[in-house]
N, C-alpha and C. Protein backbone atom coordinates (compact mmCIF):
# COMPACT_ATOMS: atom_id res chain seq x y z
N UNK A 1 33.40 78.40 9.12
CA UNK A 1 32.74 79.49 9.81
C UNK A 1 33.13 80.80 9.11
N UNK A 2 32.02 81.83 9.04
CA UNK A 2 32.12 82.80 8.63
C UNK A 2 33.28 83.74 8.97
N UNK A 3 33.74 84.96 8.72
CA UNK A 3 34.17 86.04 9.91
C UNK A 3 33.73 86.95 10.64
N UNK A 4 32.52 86.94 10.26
CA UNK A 4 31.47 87.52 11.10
C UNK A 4 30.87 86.39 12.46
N UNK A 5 30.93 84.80 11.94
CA UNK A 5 30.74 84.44 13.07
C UNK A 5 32.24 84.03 14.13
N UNK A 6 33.06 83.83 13.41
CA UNK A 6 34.11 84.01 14.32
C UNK A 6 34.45 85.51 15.11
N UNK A 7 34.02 86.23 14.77
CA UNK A 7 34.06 87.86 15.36
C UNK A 7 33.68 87.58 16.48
N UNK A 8 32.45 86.82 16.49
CA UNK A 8 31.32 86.34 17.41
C UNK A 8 31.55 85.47 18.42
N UNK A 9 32.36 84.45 18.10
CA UNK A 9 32.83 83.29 19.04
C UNK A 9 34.08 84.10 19.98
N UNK A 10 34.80 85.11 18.82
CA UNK A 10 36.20 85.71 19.94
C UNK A 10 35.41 86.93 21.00
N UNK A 11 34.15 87.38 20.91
CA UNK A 11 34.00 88.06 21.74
C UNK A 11 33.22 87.22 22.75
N UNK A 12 32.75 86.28 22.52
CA UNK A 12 32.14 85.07 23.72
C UNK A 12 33.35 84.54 24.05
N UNK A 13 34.62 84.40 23.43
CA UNK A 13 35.30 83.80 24.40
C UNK A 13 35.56 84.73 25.46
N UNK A 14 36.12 85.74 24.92
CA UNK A 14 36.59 87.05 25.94
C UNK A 14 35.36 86.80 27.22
N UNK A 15 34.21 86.87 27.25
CA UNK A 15 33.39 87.26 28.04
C UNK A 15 33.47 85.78 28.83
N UNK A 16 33.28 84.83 28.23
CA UNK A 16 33.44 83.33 29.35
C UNK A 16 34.90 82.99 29.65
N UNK A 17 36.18 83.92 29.41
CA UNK A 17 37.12 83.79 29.77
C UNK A 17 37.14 84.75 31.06
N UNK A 18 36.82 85.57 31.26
CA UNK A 18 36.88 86.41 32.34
C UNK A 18 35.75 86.01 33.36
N UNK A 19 34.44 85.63 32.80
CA UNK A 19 33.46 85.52 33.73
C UNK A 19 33.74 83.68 34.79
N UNK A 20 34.25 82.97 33.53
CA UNK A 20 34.56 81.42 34.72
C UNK A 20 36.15 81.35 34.33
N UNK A 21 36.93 82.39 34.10
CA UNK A 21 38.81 81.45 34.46
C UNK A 21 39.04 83.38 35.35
N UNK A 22 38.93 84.18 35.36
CA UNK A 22 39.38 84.98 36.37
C UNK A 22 39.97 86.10 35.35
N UNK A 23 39.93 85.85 33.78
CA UNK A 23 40.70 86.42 33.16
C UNK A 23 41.75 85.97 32.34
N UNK A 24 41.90 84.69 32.55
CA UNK A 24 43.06 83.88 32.49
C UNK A 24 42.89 83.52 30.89
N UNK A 25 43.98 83.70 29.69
CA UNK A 25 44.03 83.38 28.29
C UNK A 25 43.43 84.83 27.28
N UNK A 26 42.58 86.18 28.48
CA UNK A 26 42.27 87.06 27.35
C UNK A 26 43.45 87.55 26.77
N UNK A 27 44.84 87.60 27.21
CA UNK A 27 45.64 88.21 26.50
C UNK A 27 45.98 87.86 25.41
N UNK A 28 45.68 86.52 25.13
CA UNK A 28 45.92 86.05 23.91
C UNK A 28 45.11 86.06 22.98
N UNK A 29 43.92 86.77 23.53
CA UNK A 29 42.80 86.77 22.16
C UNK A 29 43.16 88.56 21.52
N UNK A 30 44.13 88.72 22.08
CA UNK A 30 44.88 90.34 21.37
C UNK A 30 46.27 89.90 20.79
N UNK A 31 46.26 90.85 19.63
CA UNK A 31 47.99 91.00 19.23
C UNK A 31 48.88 91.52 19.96
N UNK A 32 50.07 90.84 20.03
CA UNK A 32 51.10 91.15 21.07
C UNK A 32 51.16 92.54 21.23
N UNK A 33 50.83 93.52 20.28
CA UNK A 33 50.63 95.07 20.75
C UNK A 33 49.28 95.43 20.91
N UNK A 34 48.46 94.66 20.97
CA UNK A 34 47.30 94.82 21.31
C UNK A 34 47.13 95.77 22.38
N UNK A 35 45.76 96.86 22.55
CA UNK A 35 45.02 97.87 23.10
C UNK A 35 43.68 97.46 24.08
N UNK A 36 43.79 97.30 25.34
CA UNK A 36 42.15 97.59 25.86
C UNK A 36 42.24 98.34 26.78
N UNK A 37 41.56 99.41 26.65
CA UNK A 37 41.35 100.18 27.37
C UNK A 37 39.70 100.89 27.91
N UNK A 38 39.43 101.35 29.02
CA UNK A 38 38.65 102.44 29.39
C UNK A 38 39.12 103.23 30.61
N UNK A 39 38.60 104.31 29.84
CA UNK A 39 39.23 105.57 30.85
C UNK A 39 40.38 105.75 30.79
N UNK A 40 40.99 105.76 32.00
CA UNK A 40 42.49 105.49 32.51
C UNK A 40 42.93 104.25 32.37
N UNK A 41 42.43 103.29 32.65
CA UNK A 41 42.87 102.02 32.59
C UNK A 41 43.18 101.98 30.97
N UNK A 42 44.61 101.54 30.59
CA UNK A 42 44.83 101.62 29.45
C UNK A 42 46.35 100.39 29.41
N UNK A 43 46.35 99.19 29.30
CA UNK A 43 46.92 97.99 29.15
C UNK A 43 47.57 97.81 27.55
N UNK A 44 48.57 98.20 27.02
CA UNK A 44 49.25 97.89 25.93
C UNK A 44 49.86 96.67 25.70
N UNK A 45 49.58 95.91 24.89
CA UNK A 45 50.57 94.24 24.78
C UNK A 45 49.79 93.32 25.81
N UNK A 46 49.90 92.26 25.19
CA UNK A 46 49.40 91.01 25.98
C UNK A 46 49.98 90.98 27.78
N UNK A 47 51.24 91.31 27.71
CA UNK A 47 51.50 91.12 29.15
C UNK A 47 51.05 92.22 30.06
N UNK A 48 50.73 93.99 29.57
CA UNK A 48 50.06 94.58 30.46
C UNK A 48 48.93 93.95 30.63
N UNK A 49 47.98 93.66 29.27
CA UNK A 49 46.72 92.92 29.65
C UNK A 49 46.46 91.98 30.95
N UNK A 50 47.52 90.88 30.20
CA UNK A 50 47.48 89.74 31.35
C UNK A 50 47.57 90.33 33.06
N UNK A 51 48.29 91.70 32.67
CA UNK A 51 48.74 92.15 34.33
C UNK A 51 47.59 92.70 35.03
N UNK A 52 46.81 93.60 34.10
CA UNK A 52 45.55 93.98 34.48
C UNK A 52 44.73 92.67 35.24
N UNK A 53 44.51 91.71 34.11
CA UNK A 53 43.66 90.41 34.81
C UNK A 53 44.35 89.66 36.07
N UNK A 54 45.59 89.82 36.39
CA UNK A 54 46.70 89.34 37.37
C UNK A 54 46.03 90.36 38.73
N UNK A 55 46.05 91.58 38.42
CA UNK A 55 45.66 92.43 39.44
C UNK A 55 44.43 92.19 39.59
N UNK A 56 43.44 92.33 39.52
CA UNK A 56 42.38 91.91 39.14
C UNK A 56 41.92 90.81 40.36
N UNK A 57 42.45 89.88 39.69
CA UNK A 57 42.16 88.22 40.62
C UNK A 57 42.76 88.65 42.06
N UNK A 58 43.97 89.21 42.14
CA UNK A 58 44.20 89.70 43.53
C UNK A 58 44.10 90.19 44.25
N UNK A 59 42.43 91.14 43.63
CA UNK A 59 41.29 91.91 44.41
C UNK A 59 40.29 91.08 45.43
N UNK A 60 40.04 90.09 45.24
CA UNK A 60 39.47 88.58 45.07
C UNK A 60 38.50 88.22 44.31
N UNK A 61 37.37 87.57 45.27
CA UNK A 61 36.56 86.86 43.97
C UNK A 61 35.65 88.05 43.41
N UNK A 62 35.16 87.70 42.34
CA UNK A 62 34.57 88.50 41.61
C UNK A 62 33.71 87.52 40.90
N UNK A 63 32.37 87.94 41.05
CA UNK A 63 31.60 87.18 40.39
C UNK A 63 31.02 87.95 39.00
N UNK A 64 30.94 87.54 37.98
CA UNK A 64 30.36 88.79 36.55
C UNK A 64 29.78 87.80 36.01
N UNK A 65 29.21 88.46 34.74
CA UNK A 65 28.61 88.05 33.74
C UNK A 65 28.75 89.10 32.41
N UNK A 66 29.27 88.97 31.13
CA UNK A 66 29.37 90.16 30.15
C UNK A 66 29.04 89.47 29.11
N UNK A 67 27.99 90.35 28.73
CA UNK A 67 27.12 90.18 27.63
C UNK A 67 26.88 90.69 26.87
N UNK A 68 27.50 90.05 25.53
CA UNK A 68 27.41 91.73 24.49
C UNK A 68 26.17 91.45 23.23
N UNK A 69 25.55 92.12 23.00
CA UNK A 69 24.60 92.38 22.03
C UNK A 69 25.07 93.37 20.96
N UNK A 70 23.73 93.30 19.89
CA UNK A 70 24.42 94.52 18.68
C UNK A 70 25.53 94.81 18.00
N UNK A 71 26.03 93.46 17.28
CA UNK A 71 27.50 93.83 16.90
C UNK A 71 27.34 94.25 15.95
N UNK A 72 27.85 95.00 15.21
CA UNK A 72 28.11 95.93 14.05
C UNK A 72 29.10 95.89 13.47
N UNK A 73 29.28 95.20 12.20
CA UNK A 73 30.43 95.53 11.01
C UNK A 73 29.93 97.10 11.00
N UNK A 74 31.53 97.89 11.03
CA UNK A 74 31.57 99.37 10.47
C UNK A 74 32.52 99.35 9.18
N UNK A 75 33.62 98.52 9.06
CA UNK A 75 34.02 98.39 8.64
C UNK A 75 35.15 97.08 7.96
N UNK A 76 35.21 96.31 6.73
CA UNK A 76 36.22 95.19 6.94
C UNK A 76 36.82 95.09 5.74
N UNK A 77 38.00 94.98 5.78
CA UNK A 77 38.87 94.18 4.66
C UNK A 77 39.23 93.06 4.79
N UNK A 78 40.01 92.40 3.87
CA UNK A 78 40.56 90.66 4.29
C UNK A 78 40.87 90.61 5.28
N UNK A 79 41.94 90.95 5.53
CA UNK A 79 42.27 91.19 7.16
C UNK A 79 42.12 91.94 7.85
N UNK A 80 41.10 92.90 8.46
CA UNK A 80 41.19 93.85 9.32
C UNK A 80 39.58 94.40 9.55
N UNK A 81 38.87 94.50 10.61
CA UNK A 81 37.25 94.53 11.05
C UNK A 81 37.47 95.66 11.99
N UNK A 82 36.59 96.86 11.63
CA UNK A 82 36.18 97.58 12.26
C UNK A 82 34.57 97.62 13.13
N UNK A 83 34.13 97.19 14.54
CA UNK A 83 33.10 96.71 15.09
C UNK A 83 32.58 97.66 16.13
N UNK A 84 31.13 97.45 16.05
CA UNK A 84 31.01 98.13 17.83
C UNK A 84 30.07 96.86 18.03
N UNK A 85 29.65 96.82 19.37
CA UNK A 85 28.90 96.17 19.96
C UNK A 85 28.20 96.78 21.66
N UNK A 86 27.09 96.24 22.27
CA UNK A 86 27.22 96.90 23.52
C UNK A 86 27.27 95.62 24.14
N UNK A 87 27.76 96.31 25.52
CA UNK A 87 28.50 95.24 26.54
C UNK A 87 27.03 95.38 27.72
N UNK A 88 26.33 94.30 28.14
CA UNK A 88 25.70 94.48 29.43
C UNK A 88 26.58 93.79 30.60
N UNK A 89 26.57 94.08 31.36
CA UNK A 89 27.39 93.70 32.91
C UNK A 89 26.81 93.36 34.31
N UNK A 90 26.69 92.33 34.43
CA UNK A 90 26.15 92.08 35.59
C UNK A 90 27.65 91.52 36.67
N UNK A 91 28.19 92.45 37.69
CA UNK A 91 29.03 91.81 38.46
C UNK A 91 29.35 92.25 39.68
N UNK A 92 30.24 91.57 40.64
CA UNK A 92 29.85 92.13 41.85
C UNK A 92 31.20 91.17 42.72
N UNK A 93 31.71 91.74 43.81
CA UNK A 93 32.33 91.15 44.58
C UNK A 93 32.10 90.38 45.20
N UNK A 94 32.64 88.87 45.69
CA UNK A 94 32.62 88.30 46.59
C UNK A 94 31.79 86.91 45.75
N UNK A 95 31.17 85.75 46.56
CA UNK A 95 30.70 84.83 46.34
C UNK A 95 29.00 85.23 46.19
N UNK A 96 28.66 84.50 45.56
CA UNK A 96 27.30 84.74 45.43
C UNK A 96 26.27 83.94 45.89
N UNK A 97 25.22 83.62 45.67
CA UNK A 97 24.60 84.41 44.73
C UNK A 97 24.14 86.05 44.68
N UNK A 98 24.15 87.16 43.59
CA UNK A 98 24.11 88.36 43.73
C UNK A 98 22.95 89.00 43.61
N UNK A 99 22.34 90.05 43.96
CA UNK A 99 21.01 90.59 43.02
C UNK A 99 21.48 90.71 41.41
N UNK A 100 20.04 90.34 40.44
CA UNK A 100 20.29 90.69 39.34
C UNK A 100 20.20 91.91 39.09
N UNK A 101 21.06 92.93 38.68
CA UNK A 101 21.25 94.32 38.72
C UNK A 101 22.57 94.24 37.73
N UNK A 102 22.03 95.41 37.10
CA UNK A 102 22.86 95.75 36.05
C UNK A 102 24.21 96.65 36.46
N UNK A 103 24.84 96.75 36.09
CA UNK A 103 26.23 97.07 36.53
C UNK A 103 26.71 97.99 36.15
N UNK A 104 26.83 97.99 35.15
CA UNK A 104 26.91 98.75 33.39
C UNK A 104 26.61 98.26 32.68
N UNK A 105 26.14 99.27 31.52
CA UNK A 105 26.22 99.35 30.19
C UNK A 105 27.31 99.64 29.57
N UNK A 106 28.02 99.27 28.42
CA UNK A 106 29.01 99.94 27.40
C UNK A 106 29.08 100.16 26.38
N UNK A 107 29.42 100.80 25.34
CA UNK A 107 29.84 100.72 23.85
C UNK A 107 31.20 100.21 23.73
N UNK A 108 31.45 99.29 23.55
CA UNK A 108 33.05 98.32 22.83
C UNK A 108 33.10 98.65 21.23
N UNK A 109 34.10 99.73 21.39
CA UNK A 109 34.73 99.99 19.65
C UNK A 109 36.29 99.11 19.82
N UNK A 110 35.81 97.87 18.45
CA UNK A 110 36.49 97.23 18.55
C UNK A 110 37.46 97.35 17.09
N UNK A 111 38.60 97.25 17.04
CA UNK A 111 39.60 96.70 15.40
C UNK A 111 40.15 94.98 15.77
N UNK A 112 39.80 94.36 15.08
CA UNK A 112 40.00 92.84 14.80
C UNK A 112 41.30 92.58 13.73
N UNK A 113 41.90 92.08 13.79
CA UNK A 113 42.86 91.69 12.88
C UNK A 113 43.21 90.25 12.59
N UNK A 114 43.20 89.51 11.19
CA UNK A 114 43.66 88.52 10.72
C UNK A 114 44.55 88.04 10.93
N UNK A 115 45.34 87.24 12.49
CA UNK A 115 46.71 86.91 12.46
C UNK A 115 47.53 86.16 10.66
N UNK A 116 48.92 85.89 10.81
CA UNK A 116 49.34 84.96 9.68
C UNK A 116 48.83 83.80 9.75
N UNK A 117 48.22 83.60 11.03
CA UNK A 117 47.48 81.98 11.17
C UNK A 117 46.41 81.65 11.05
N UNK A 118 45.92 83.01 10.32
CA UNK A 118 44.44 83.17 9.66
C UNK A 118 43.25 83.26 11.32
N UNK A 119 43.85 83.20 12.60
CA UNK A 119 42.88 83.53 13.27
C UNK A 119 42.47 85.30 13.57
N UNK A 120 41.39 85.58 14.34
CA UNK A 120 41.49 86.91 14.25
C UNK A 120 41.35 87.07 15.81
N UNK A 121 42.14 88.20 15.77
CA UNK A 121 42.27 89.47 17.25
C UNK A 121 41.90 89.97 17.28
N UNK A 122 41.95 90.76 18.59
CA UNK A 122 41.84 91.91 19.20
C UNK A 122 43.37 92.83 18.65
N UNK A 123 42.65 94.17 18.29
CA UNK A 123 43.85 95.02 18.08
C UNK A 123 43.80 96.18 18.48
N UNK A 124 42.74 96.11 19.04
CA UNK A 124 42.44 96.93 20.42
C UNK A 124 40.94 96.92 20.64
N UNK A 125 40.55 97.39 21.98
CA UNK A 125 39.44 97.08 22.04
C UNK A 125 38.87 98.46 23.21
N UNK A 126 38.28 99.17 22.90
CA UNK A 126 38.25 100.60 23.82
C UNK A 126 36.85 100.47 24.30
N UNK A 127 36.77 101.09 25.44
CA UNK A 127 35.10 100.45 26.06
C UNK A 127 35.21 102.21 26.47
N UNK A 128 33.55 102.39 26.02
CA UNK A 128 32.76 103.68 26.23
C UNK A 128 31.43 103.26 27.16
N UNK A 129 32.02 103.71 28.97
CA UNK A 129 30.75 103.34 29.70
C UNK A 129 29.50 104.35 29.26
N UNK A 130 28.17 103.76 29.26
CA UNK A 130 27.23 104.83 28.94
C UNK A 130 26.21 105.20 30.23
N UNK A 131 25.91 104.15 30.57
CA UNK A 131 24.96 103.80 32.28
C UNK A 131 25.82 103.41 33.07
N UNK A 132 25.45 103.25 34.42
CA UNK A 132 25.81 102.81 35.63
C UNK A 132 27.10 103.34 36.34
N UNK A 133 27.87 102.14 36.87
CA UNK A 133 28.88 102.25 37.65
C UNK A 133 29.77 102.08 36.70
N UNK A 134 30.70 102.66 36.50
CA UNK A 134 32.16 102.94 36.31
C UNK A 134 32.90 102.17 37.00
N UNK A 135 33.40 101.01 36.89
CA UNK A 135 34.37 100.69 37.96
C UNK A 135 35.97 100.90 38.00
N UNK A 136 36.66 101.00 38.79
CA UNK A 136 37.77 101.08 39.13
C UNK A 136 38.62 99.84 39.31
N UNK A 137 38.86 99.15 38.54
CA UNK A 137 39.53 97.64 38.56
C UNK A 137 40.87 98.18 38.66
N UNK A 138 41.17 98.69 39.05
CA UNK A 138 42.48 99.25 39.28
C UNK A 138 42.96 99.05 40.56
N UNK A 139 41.59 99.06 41.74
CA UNK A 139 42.34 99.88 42.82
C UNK A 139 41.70 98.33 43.75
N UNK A 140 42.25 98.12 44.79
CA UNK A 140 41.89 97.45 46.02
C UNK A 140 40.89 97.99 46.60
């Protein structure tokens, strides 16, 4: 596989890791100092990450869907990818089924990095809402 299509598979995992496990394993698709942030919400290292998705699940259920289109090489060396892509969002509290309604939109400026094990990360990943709701995954 390419690295353009593995770019591809780590941002589908991210999105079917959060949309059917709760969140559960994205920390590991970042380097242990890994970055995701929007807004305020700003998670450094796999274990804030994981804590974010920890808090998160203990909001309760959450039903989503994240869908990203338009990825863009901006930039790459052997090891290291500079990307954007946009994020569509369909999600919503509680059990479903939901209206289909869009949620947000985003811009995801992403840096990818080549672990020593030749897989690639997240080395941070910063989300620019452009439409909709803003959410607050922060708060109860």
């Amino acid at each position: 596989m390419d690295d353009y299509s593995k770019i591809l598979e780590l941002n589908a995992r991210f999105s079917w890791l959060i949309d059917h496990h709760d969140g559960n394993g994205v920390a590991e698709l970042f380097t242990e100092d890994g970055l995701y942030a929007m807004g305020p919400m700003q998670a450094k290292g796999q274990s804030q990450i994981q804590g974010f998705y920890d808090m998160r699940k203990a909001r309760g259920v959450r039903k989503s869907r994240h869908l990203f289109s338009n990825p863009v090489i901006l930039k790459q060396t052997e090891n290291s990818i500079s990307a954007v892509s946009v994020l569509t969002l369909f999600a919503f509290d509680g059990e479903g089924p939901h209206p289909a309604e869009i949620h947000m939109i985003a811009d995801y400026q992403d840096e990818y990095v080549r672990a020593e094990d030749g897989v690639w990360r997240y080395q941070s990943r910063v989300i620019t809402p452009v439409f909709g709701h803003v959410p607050n995954l922060t708060q109860k």
